[in-house]
Protein backbone atom coordinates (compact mmCIF):
# COMPACT_ATOMS: atom_id res chain seq x y z
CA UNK A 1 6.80 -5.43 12.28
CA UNK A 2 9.23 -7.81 10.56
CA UNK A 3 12.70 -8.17 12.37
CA UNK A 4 14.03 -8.99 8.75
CA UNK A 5 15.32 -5.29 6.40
CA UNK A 6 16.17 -5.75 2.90
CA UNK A 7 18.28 -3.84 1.15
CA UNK A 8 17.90 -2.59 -2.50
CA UNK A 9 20.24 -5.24 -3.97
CA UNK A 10 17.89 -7.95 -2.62
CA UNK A 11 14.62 -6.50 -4.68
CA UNK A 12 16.64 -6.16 -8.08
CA UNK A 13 17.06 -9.83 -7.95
CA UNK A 14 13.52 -10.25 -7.54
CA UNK A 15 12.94 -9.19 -11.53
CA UNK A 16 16.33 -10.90 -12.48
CA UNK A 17 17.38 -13.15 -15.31
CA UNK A 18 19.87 -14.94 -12.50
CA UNK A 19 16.81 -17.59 -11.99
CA UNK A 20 18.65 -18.68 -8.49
CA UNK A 21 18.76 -15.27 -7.40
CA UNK A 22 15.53 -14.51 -8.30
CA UNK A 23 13.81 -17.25 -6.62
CA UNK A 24 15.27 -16.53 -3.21
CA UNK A 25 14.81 -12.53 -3.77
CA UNK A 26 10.98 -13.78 -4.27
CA UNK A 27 11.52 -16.06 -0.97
CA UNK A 28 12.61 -13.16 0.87
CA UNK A 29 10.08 -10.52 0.01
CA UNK A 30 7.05 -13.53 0.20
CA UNK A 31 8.41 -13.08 4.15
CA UNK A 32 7.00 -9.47 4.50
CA UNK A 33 10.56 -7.60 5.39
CA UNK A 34 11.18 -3.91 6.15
CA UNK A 35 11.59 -1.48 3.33
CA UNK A 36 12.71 1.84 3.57
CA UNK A 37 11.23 4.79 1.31
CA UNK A 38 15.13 4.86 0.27
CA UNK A 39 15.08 1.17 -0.71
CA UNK A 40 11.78 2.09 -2.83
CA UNK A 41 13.85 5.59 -4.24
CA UNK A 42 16.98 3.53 -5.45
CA UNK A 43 14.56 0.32 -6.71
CA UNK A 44 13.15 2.79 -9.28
CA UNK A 45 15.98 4.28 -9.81
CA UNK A 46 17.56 1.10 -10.96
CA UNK A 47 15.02 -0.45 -12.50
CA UNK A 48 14.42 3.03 -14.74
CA UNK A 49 17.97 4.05 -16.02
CA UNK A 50 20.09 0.38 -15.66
CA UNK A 51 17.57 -2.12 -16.47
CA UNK A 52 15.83 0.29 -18.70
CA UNK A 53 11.82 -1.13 -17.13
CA UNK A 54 9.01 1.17 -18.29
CA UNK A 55 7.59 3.01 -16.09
CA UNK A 56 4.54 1.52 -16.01
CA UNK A 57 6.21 -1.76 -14.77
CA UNK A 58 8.49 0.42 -12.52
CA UNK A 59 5.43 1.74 -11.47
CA UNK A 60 3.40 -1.82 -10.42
CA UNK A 61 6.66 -3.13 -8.90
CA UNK A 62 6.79 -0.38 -6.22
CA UNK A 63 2.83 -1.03 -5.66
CA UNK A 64 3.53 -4.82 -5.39
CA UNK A 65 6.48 -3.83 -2.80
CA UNK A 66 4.10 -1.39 -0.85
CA UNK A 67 1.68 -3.98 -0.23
CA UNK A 68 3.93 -6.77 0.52
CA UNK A 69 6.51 -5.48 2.51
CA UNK A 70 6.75 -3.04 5.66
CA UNK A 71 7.62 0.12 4.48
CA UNK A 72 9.17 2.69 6.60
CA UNK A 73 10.03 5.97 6.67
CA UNK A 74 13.63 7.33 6.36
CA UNK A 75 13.34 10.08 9.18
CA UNK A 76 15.50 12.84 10.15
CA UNK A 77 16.85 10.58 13.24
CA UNK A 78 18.23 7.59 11.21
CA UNK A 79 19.91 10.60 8.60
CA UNK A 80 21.91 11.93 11.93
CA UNK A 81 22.57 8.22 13.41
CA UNK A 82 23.77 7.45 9.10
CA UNK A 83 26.41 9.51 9.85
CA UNK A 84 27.92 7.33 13.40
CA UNK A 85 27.11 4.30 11.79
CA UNK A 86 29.44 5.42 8.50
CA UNK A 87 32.28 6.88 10.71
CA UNK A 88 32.66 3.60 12.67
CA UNK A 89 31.90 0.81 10.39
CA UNK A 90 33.14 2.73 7.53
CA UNK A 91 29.96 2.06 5.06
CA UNK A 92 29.21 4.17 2.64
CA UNK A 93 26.70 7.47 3.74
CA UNK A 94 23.96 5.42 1.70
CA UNK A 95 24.65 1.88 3.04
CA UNK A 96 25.10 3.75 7.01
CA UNK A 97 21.78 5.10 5.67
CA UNK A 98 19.74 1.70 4.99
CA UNK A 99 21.88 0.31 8.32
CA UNK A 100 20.55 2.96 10.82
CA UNK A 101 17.09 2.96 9.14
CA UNK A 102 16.89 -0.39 9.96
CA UNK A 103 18.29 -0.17 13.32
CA UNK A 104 15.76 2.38 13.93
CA UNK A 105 12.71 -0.07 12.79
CA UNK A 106 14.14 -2.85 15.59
CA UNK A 107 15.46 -5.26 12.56
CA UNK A 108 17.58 -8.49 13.67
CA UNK A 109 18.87 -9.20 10.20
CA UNK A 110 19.58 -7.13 7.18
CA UNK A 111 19.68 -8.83 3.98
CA UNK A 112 22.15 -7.63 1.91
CA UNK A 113 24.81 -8.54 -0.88
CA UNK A 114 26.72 -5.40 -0.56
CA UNK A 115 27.79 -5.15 3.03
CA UNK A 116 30.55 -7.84 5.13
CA UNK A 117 28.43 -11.52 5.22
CA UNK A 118 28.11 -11.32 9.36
CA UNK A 119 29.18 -8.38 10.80
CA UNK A 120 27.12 -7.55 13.27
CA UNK A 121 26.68 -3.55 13.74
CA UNK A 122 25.51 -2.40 17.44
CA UNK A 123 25.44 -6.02 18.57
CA UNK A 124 21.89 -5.75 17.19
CA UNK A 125 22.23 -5.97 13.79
CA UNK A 126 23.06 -9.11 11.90
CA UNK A 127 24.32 -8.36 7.80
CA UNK A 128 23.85 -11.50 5.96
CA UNK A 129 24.18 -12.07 2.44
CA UNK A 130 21.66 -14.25 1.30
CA UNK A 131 23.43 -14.50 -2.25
CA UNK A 132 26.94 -16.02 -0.76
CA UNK A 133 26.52 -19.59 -1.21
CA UNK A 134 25.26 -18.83 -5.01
């Protein structure tokens, strides 16, 4: 498995008019990161009521993400460890949510734009913002 996790954030570039963004979204997934089923969950949820995609595209973008990425389960052991992970880093339940999930698959790095550019959370996980020097 892939010691890279993305985050939601870093698949709605994928289909974005920011061409920049988009191209190193598409760099990032071509790498075969972890997914969650919760990164899969808020994808369609974005790309359905912001972005307004039909769901017949909304529908082929979660197939194209299936294949290409590692997708993993969010299990009842990452929802308990969400909770320690939100109390001491002080993440939202939902970001503590995609953090222990990916703590749970082994992950090195979690790609994200919404989380501190560095931190690292267990001394195992490294959040970096691949969107900063944009």
């Amino acid at each position: 498995m892939n010691a890279n996790f993305a985050d939601t954030n870093v698949i709605i570039y994928s289909v974005s008019d920011d061409d920049d963004k988009r191209l190193l979204a598409l760099k990032i997934i071509a790498a075969k990161p972890v997914i969650s089923t919760q990164v899969l969950t808020e994808t369609a949820n974005t790309l359905q009521r912001k972005l307004k995609f039909s769901p017949q595209d909304t529908q082929s973008i979660l197939m194209r993400l299936i294949a290409e990425c590692d997708v993993v389960a969010v299990l009842p052991r990452p929802v308990i460890s969400a909770i320690t992970v939100m109390e001491r880093y002080r993440f939202s339940f939902y970001d503590s949510l995609i953090i222990a999930t990916a703590l749970e698959a082994s992950c090195t790095t979690l790609y994200s734009e919404d989380m501190q550019h560095g931190q690292l959370i267990e001394n195992k996980l490294l959040i970096i913002n691949p969107f900063k020097e944009l």
